[in-house]
Protein backbone atom coordinates (compact mmCIF):
# COMPACT_ATOMS: atom_id res chain seq x y z
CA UNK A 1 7.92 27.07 5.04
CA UNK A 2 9.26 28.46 7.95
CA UNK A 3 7.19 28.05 10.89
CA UNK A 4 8.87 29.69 14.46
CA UNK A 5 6.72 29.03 17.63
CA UNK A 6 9.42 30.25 19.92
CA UNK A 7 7.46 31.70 22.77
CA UNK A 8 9.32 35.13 22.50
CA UNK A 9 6.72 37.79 23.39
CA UNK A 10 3.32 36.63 23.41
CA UNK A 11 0.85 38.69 21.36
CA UNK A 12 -2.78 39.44 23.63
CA UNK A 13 -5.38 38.71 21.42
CA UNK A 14 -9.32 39.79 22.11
CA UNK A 15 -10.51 36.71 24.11
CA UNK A 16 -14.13 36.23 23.71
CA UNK A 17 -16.48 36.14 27.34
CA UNK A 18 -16.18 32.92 28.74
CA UNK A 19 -18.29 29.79 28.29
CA UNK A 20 -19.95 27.51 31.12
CA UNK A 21 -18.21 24.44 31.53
CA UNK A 22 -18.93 21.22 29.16
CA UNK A 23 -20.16 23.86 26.61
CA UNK A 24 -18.32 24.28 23.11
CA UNK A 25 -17.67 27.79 22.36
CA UNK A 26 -19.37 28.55 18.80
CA UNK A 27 -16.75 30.37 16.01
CA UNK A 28 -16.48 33.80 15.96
CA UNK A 29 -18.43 35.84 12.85
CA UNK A 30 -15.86 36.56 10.10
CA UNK A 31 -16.68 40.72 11.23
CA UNK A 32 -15.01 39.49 14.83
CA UNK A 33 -12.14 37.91 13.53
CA UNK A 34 -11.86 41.35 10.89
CA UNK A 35 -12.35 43.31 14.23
CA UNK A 36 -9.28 41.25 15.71
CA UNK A 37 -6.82 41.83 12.75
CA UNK A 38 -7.50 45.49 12.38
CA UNK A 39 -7.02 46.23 16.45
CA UNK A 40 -4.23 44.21 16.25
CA UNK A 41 -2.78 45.96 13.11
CA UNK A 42 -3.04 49.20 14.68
CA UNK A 43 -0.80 47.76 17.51
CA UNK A 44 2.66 47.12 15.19
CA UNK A 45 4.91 47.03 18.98
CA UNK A 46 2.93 43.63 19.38
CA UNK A 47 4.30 41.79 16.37
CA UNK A 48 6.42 44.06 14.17
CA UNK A 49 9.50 42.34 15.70
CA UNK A 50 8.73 38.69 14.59
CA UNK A 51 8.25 39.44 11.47
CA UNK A 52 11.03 37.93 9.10
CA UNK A 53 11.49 37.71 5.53
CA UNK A 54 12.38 34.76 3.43
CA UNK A 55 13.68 34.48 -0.37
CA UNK A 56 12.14 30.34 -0.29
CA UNK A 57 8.72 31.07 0.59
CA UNK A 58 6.32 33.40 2.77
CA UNK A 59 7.20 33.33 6.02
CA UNK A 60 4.92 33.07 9.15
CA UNK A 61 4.06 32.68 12.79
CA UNK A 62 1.09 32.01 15.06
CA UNK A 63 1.12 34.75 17.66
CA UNK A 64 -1.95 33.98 19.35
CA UNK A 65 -4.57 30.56 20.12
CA UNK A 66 -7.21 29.38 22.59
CA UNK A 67 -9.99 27.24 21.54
CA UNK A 68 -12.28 29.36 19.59
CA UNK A 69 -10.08 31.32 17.33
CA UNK A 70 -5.95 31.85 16.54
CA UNK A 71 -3.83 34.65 15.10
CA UNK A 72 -1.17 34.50 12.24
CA UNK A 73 2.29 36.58 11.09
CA UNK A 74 2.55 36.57 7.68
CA UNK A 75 5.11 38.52 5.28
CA UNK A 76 5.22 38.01 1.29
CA UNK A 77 8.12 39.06 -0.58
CA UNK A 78 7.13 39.69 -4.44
CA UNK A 79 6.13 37.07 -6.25
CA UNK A 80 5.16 34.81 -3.35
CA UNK A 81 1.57 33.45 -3.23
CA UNK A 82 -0.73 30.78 -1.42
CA UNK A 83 -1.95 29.06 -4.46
CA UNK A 84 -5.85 28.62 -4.35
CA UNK A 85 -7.13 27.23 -0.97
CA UNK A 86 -9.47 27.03 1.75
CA UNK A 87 -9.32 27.23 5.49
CA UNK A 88 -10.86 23.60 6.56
CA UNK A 89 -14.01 24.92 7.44
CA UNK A 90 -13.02 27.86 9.45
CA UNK A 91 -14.22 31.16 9.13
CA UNK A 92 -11.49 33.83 8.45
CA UNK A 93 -10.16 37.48 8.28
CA UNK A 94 -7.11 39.37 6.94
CA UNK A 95 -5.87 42.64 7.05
CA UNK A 96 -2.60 43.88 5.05
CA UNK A 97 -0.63 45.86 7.60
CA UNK A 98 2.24 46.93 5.25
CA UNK A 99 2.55 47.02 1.52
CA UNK A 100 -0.34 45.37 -0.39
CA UNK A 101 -1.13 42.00 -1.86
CA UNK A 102 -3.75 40.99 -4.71
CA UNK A 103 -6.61 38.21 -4.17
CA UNK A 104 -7.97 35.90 -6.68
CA UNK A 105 -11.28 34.11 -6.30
CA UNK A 106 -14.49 32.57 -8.21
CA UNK A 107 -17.09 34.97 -7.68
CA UNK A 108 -19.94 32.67 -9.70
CA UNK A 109 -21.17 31.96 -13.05
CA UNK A 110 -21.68 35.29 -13.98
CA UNK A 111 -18.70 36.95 -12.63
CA UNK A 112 -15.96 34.51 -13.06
CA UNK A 113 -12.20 35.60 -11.25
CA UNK A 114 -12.50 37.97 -8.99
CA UNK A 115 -9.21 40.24 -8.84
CA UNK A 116 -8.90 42.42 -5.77
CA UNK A 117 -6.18 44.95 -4.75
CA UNK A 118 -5.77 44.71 -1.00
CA UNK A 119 -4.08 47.80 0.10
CA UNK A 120 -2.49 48.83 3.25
CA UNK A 121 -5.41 49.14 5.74
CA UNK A 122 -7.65 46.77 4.23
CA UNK A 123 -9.44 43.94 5.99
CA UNK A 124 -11.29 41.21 4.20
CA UNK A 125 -13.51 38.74 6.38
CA UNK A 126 -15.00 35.12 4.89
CA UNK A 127 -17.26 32.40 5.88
CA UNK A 128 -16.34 28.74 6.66
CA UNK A 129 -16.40 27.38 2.26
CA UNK A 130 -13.83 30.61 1.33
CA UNK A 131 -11.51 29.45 -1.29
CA UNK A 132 -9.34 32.18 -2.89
CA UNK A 133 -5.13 32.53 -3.60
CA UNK A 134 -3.55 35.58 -2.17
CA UNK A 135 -0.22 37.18 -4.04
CA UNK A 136 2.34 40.13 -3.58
CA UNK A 137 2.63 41.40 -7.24
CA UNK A 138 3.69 44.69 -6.14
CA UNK A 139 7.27 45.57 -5.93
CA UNK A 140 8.03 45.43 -2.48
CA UNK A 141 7.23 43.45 1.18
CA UNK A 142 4.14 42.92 2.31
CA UNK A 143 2.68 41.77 6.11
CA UNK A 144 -0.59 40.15 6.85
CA UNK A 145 -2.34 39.37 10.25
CA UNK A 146 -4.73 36.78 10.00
CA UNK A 147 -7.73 35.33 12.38
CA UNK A 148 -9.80 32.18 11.60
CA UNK A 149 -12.05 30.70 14.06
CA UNK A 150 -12.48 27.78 15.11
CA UNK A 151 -8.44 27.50 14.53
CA UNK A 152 -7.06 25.79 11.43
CA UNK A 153 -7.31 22.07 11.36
CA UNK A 154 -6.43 21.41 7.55
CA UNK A 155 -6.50 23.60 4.68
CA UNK A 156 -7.03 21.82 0.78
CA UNK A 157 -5.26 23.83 -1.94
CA UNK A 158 -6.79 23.65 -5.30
CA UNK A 159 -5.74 24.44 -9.12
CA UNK A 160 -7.55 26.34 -11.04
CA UNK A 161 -8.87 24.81 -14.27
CA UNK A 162 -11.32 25.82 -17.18
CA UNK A 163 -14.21 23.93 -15.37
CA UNK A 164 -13.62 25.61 -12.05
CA UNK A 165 -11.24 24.47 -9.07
CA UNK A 166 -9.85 21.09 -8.91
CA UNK A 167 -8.67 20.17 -5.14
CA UNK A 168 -5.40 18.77 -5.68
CA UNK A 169 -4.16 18.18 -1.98
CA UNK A 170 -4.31 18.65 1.58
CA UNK A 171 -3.03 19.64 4.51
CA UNK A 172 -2.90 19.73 8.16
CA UNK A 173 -1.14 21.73 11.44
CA UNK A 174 1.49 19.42 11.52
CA UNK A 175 2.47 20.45 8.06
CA UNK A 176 2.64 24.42 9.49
């Protein structure tokens, strides 16, 4: 996947009040991290010019990270997807900023696959034990902005089976 950390234009990101010395800050509520991504969606001269396509795979970029929380590029041409997966224990929040994307996820014994249309405008927000694969099936680009908090450490990607999710590997930053 293409990853591009060149420091071009750094994008400001809402920076929580500050915490006393030898204190760890605590991760933001999924409805922060939602409040992040939809400011920051509403503000395309801060990242519309990183954003790049790619035939391979989706393409992305962190634009923003301190210690309690980080913000991520993404844009999905169609038929590009995540695959189930989680976020390592981070709570998280996504808004599509252009186009639209689907989400897939277990919603329980009783309601089996969830299948949500995520249109322009929409944010989504999820605790820490989210697992769920997101997917352009629509017939043109789409771009995400993304917040998780505390920032990604690893994320496990699963496959989904008829007895549920099966975690088939992992990964970590150095793999982003």
């Amino acid at each position: 996947m293409n990853l591009d950390l060149a420091p071009d234009t750094p994008v400001p990101a809402p920076v929580p009040a500050a915490v006393p010395a030898g204190e760890a800050r605590a991760p933001l509520t999924p409805n922060a991290l939602r409040t992040i991504v939809r400011e920051l969606a509403e503000r395309p001269d801060q990242w519309i010019h990183h954003v790049r396509l790619s035939t391979e795979e989706r393409w992305y970029r962190r634009l923003a990270a301190d210690e309690d929380h980080e913000v991520w590029l993404i844009s999905w041409l169609p038929g590009q997807s995540t695959g189930f997966h989680d976020h390592g224990g981070s709570r998280g929040a996504f808004t599509v900023a252009l186009g639209e994307l689907e989400e897939l996820s277990l919603g329980g014994p009783e309601q089996g696959l969830l299948i949500r249309r995520i249109q322009s405008g929409t944010a989504r927000a999820f605790g820490p034990d989210y697992v769920h694969d997101v997917r352009n099936t629509a017939s043109g680009p789409a771009v995400t902005l993304h917040a998780y908090s505390p920032p990604l450490n690893s994320m496990a990607h699963y496959d989904l089976r008829a007895g549920g999710l099966v975690r088939t590997s992992e990964e970590g930053p150095d793999q982003w």
